[in-house]
Protein backbone atom coordinates (compact mmCIF):
# COMPACT_ATOMS: atom_id res chain seq x y z
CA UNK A 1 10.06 -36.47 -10.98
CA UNK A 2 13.32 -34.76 -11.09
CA UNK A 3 12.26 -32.55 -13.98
CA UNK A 4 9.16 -31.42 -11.56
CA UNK A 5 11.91 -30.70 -8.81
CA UNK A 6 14.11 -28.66 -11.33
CA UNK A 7 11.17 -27.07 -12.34
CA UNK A 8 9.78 -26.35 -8.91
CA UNK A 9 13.30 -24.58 -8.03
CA UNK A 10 13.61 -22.54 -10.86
CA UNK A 11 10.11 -21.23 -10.61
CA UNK A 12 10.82 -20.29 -6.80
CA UNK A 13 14.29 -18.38 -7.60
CA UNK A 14 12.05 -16.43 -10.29
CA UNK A 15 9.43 -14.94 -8.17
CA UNK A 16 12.45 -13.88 -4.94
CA UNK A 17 14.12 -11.93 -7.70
CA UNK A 18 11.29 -9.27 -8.79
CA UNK A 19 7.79 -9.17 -8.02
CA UNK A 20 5.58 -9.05 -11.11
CA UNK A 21 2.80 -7.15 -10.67
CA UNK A 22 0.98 -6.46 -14.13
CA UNK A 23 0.98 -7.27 -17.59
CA UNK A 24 -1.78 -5.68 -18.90
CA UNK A 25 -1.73 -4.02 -22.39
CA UNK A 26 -3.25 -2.71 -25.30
CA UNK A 27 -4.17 0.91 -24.07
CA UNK A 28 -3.75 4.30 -25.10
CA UNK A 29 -3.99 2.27 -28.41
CA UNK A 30 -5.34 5.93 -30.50
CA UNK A 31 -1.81 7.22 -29.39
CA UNK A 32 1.61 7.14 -31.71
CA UNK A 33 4.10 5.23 -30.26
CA UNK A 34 7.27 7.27 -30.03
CA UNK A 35 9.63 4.75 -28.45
CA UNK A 36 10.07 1.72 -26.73
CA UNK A 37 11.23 1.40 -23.43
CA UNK A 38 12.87 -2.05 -22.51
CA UNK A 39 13.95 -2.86 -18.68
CA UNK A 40 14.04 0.84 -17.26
CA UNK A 41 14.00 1.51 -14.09
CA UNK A 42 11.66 4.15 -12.54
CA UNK A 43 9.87 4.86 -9.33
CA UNK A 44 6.27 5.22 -8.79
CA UNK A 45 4.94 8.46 -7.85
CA UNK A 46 2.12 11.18 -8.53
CA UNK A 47 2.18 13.26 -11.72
CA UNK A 48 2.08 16.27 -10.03
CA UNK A 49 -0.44 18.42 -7.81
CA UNK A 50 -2.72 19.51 -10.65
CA UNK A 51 -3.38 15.95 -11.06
CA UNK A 52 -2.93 13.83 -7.57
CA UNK A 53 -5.35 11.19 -9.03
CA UNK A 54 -2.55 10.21 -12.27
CA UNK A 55 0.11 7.69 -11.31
CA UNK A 56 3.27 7.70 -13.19
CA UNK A 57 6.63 6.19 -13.42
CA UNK A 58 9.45 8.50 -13.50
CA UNK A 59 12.44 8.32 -14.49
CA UNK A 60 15.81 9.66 -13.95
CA UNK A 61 16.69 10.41 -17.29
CA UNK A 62 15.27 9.89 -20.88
CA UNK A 63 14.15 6.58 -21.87
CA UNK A 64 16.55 5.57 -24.56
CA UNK A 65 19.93 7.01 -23.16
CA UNK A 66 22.08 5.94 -21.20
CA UNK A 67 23.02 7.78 -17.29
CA UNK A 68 20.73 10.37 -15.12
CA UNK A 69 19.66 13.91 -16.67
CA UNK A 70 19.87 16.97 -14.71
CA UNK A 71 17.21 19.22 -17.13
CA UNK A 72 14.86 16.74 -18.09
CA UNK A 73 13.50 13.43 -17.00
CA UNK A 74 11.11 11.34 -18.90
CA UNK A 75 7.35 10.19 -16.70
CA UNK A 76 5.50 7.65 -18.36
CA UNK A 77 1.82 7.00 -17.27
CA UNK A 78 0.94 3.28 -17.38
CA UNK A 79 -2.42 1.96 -17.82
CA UNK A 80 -4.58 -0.34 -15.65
CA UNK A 81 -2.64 -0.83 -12.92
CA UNK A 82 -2.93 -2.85 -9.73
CA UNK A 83 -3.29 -0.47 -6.11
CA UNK A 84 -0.19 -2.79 -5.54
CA UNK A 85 1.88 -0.44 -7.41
CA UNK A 86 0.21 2.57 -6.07
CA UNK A 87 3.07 3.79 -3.28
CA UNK A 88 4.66 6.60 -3.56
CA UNK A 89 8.63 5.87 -5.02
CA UNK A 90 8.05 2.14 -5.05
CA UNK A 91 10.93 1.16 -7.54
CA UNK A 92 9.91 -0.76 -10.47
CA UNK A 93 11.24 -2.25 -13.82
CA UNK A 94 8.75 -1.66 -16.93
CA UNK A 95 8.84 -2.61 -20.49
CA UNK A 96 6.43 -1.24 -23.16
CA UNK A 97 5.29 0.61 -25.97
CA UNK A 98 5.80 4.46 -24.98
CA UNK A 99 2.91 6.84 -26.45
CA UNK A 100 2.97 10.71 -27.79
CA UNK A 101 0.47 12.04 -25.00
CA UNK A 102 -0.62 14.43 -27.57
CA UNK A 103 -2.21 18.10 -26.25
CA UNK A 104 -3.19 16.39 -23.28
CA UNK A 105 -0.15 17.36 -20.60
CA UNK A 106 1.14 20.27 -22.85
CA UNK A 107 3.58 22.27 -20.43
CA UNK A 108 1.99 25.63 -20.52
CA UNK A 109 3.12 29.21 -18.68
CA UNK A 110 2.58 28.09 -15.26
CA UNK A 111 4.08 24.61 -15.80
CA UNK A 112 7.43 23.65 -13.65
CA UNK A 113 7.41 20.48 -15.02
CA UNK A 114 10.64 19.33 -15.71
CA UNK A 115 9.21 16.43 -17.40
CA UNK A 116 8.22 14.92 -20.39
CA UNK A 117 5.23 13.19 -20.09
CA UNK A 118 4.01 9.87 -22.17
CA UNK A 119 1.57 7.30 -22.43
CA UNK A 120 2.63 3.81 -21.61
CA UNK A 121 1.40 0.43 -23.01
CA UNK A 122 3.14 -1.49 -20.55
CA UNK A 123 4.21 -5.46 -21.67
CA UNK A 124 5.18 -5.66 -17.68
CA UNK A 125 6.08 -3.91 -14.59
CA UNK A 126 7.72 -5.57 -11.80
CA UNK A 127 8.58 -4.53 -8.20
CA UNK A 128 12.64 -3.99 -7.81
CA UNK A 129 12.33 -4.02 -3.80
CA UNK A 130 10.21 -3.40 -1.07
CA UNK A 131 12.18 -0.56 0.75
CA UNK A 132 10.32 3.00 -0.38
């Protein structure tokens, strides 16, 4: 009985911490995997006008290095996700396998993109906080 009480509390500290929304996987499985990302922090938001329908998680900064980046910012596009996650600069938490999206966001005359663009076989995304 006290080990179901221990257990009980524990289990209620974990879900007032972060929100875990998904953990859905193997997608974008035809794609390389260029780098892993591991607890980074992002917000949710819409590629970009030429495609309003795409949610992405961007980041401030390059996944792999440490601080903010001023030129370039690394977007990753996670895969099956829940409408939950669907707000506009919702801040999140991801892990997952992050793909080479190949030719098909090449930056191209017209592009502003400031971004680099990827693929992401997520392992989990959670919700940071509520305030967007």
């Amino acid at each position: 009985m006290k080990n179901l009480k221990y257990l009980l509390v524990i289990g209620f500290l974990t879900i007032l911490g972060c929100k875990k929304i998904t953990q859905e996987g193997n997608c974008y499985q035809e794609y390389q995997t260029v780098k892993t990302a591991t607890n980074v922090e992002g917000r949710m938001s819409i590629l970009d006008s030429k495609h309003p329908e795409i949610w992405s998680i961007k980041v401030d900064g390059i996944i792999g290095t440490k601080g903010p980046t001023y030129d370039s910012r690394d977007a990753v596009i996670p895969c099956n996700i829940s409408e939950d996650l669907k707000k506009e600069g919702l801040k999140v938490i991801f892990s997952g396998k992050v793909k080479n999206t190949g030719r098909d966001f090449k930056k191209d005359a017209d592009s502003v993109w400031y971004l680099d663009v990827y693929y992401l076989d997520q392992s989990e995304i959670k919700i940071l906080n509520s305030s967007y």
